[in-house]
PDB file of N, CA and C in Angstrom:
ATOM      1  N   UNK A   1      66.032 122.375  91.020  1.00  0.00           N
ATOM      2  CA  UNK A   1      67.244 122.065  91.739  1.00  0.00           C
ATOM      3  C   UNK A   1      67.501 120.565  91.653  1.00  0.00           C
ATOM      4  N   UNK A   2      68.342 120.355  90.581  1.00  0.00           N
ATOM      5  CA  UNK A   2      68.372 118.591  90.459  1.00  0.00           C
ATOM      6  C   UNK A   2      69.958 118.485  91.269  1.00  0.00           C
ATOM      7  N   UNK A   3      70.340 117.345  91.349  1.00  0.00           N
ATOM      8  CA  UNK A   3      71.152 116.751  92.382  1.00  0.00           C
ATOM      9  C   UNK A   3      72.416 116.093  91.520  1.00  0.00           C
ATOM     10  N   UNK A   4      71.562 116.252  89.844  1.00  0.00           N
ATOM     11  CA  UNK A   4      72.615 115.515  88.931  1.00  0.00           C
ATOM     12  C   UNK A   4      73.161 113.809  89.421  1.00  0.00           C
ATOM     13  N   UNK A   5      74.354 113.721  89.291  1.00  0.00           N
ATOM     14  CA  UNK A   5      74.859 112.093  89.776  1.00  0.00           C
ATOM     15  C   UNK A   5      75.466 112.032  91.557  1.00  0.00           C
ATOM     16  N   UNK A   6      74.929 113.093  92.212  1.00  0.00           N
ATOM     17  CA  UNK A   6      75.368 113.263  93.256  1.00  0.00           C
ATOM     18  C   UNK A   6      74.915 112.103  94.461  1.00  0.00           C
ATOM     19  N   UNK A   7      73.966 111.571  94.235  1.00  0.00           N
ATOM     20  CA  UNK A   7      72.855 110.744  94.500  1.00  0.00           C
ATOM     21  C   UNK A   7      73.975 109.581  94.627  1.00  0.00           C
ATOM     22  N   UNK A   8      73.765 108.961  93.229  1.00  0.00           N
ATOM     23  CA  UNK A   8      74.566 107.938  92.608  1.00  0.00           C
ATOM     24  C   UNK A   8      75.959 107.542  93.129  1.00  0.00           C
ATOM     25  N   UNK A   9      76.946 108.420  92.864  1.00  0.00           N
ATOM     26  CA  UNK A   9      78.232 108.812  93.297  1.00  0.00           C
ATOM     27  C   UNK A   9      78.375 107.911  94.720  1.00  0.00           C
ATOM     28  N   UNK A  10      77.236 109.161  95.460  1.00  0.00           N
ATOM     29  CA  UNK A  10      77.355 108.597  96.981  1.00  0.00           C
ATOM     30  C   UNK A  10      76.510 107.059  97.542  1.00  0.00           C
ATOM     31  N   UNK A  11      75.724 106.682  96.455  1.00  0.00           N
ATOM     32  CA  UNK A  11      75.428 105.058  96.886  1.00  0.00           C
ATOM     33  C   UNK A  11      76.687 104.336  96.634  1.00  0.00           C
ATOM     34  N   UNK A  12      77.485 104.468  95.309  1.00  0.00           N
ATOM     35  CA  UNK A  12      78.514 103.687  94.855  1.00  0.00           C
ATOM     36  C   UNK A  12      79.640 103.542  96.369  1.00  0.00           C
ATOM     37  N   UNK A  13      80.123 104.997  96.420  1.00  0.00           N
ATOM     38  CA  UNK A  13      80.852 104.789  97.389  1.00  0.00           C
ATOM     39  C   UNK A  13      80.816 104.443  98.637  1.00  0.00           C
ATOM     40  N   UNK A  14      79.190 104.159  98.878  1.00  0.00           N
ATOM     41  CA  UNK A  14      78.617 103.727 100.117  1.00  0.00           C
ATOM     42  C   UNK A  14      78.851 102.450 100.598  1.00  0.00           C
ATOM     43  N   UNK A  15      78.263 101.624  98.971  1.00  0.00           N
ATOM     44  CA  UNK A  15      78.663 100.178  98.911  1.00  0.00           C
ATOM     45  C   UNK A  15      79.806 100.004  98.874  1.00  0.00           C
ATOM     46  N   UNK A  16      81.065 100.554  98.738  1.00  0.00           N
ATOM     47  CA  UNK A  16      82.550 100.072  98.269  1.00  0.00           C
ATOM     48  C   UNK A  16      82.837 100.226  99.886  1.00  0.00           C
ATOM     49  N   UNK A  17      82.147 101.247 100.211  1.00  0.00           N
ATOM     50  CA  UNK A  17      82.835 101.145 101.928  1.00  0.00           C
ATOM     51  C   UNK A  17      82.158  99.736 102.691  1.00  0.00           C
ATOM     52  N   UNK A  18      80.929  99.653 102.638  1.00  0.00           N
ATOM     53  CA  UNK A  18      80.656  98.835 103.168  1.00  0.00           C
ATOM     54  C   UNK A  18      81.140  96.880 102.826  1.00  0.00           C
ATOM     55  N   UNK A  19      81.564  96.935 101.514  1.00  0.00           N
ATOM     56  CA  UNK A  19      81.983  95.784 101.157  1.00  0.00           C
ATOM     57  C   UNK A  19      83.508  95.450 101.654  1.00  0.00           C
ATOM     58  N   UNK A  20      84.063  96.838 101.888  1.00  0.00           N
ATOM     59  CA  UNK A  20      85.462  97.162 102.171  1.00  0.00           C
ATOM     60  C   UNK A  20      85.826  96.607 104.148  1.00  0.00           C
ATOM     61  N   UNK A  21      84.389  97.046 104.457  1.00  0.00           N
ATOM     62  CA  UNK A  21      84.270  96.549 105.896  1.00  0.00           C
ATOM     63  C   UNK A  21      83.757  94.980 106.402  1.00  0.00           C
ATOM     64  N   UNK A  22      83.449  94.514 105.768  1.00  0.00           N
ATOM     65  CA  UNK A  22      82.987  93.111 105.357  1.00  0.00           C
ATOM     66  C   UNK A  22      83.890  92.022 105.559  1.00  0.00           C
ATOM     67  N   UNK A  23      85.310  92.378 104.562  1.00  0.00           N
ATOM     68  CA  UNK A  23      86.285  91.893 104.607  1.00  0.00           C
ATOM     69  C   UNK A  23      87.079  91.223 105.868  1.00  0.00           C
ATOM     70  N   UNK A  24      87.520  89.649 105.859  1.00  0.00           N
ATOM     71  CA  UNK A  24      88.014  89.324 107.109  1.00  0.00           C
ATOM     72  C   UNK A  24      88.645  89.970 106.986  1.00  0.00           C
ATOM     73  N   UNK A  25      88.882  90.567 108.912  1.00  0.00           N
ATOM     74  CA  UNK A  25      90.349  90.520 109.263  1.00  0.00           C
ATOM     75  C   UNK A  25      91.510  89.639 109.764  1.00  0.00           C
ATOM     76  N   UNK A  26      92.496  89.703 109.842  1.00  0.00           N
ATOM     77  CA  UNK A  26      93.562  88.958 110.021  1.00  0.00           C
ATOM     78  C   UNK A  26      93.073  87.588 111.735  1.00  0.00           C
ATOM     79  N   UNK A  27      93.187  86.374 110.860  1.00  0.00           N
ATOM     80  CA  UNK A  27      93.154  85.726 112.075  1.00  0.00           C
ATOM     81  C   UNK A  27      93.617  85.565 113.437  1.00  0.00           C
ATOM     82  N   UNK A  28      93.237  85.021 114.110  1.00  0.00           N
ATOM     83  CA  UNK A  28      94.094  84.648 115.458  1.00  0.00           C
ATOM     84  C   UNK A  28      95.406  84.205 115.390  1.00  0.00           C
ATOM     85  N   UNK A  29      95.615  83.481 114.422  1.00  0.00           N
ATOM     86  CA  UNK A  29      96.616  82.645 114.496  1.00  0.00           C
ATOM     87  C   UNK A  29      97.778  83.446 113.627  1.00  0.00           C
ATOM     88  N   UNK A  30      97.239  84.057 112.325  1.00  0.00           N
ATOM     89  CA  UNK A  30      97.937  84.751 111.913  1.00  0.00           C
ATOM     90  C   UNK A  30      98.839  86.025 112.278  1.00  0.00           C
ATOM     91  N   UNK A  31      97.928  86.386 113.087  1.00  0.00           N
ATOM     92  CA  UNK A  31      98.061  87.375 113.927  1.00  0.00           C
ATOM     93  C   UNK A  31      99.343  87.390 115.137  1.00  0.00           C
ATOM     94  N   UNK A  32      99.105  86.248 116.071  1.00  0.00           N
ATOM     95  CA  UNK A  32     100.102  86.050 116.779  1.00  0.00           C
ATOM     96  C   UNK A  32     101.373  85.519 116.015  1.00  0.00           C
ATOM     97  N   UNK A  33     101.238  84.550 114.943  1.00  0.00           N
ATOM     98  CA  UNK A  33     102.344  84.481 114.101  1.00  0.00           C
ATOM     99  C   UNK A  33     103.140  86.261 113.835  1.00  0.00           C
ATOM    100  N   UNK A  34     102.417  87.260 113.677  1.00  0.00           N
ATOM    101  CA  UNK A  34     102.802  88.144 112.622  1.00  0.00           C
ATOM    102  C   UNK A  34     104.055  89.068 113.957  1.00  0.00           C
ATOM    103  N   UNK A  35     102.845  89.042 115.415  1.00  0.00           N
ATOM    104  CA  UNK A  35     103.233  89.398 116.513  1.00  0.00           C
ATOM    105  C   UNK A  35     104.952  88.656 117.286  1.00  0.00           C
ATOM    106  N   UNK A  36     104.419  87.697 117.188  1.00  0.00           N
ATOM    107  CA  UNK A  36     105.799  86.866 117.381  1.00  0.00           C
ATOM    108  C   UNK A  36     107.271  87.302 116.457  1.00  0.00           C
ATOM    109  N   UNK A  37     107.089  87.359 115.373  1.00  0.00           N
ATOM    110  CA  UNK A  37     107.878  87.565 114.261  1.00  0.00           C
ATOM    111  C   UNK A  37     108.293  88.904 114.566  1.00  0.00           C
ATOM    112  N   UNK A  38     107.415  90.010 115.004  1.00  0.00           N
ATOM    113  CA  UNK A  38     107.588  90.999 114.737  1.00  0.00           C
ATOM    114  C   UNK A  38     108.819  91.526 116.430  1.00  0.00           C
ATOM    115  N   UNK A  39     108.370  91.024 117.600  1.00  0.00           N
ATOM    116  CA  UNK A  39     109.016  90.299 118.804  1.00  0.00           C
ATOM    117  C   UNK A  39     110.694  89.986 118.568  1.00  0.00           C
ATOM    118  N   UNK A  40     110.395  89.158 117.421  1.00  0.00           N
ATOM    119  CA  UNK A  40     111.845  88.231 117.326  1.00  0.00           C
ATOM    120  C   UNK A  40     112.288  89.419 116.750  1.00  0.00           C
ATOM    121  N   UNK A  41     112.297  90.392 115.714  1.00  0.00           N
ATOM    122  CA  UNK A  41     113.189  91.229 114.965  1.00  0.00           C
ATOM    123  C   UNK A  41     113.310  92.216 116.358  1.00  0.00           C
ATOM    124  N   UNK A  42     112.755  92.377 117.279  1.00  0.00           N
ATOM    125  CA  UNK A  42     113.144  93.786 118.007  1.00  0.00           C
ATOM    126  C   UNK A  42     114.042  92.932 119.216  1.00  0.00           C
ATOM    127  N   UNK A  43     113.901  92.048 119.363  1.00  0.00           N
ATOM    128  CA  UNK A  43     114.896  91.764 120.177  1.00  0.00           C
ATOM    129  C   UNK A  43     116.192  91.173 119.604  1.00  0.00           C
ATOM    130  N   UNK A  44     116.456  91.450 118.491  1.00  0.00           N
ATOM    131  CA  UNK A  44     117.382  90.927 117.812  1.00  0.00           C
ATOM    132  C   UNK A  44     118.071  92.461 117.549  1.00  0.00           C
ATOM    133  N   UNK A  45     117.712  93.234 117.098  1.00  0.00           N
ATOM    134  CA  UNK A  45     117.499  94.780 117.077  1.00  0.00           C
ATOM    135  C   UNK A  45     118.361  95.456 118.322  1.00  0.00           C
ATOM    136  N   UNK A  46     117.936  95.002 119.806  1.00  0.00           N
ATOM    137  CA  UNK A  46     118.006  95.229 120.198  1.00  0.00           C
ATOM    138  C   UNK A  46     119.371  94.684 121.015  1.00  0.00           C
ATOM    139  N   UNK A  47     119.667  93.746 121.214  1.00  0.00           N
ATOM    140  CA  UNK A  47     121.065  92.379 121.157  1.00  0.00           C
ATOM    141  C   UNK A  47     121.997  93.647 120.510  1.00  0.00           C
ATOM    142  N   UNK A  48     121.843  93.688 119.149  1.00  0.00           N
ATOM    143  CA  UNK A  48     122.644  94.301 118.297  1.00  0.00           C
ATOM    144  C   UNK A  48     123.495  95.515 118.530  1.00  0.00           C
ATOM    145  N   UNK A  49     122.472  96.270 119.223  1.00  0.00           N
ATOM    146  CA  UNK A  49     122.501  97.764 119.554  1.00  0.00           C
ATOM    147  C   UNK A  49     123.442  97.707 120.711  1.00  0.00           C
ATOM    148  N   UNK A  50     122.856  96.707 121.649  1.00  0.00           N
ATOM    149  CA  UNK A  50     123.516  96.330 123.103  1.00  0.00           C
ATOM    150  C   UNK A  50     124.899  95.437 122.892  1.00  0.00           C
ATOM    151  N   UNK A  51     125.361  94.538 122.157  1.00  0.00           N
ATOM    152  CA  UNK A  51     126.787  94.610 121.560  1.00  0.00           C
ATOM    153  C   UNK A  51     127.712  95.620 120.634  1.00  0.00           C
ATOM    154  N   UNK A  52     126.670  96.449 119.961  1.00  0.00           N
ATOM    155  CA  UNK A  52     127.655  97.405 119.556  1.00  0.00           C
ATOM    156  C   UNK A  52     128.215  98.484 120.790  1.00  0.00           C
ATOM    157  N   UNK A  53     127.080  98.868 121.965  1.00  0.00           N
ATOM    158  CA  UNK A  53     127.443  99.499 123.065  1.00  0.00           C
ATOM    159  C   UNK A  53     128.502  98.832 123.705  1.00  0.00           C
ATOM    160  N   UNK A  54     128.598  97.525 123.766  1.00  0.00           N
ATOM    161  CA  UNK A  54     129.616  97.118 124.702  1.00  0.00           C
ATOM    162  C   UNK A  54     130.400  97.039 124.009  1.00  0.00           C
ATOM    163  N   UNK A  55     130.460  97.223 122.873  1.00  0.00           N
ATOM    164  CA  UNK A  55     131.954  97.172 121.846  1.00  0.00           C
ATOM    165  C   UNK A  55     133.165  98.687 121.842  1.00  0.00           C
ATOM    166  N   UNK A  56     132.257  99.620 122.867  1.00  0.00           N
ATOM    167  CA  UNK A  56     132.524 101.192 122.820  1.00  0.00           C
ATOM    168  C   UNK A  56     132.210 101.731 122.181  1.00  0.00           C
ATOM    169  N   UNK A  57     130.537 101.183 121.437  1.00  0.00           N
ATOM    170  CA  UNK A  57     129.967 102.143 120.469  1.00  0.00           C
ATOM    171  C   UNK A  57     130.889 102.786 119.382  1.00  0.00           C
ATOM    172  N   UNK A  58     131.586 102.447 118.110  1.00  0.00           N
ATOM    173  CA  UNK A  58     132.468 102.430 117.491  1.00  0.00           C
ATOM    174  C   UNK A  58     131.600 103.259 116.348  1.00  0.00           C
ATOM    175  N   UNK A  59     130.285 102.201 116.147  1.00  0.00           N
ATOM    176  CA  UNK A  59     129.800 102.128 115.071  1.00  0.00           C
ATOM    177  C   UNK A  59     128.876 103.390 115.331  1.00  0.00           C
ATOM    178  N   UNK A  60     128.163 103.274 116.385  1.00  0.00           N
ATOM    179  CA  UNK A  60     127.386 104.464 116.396  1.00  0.00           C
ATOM    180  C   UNK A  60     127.903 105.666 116.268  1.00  0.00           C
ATOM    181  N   UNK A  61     129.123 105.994 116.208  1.00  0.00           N
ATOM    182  CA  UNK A  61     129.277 107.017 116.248  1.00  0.00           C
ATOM    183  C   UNK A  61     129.603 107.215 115.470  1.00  0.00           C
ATOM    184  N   UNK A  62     129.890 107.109 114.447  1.00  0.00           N
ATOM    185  CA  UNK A  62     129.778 107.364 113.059  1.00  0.00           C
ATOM    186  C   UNK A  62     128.741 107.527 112.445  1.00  0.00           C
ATOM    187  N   UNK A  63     127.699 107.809 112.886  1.00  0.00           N
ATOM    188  CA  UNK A  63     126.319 108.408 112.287  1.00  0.00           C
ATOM    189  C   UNK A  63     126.057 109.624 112.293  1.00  0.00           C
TER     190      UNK A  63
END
């Protein structure tokens, strides 16, 4: 009962995971940069939505 490359296979992919976990993750700083940014588009998003409502929703309703 041999095992063939089954062995093998599963060290390779052992190490690719573990090198895969290794990897920084995203800094502090980057991070709140990415957070902030991401902040500014939904409240801009959101402005948008809330002037097209006060406009009598014109636009939305055409969807």
């Amino acid at each position: 009962m041999t095992r063939g490359n089954q062995r093998e296979v599963a060290r390779e992919k052992n190490l690719k995971k573990l090198a895969q976990a290794k990897k920084p993750k995203e800094s502090g700083a980057s991070l709140a940069k990415r957070k902030e940014a991401d902040a500014e588009a939904l409240r801009a998003k959101q402005k948008k939505k809330e002037e097209d409502k006060a406009a009598g929703g014109a636009a939305a309703a055409g969807k």
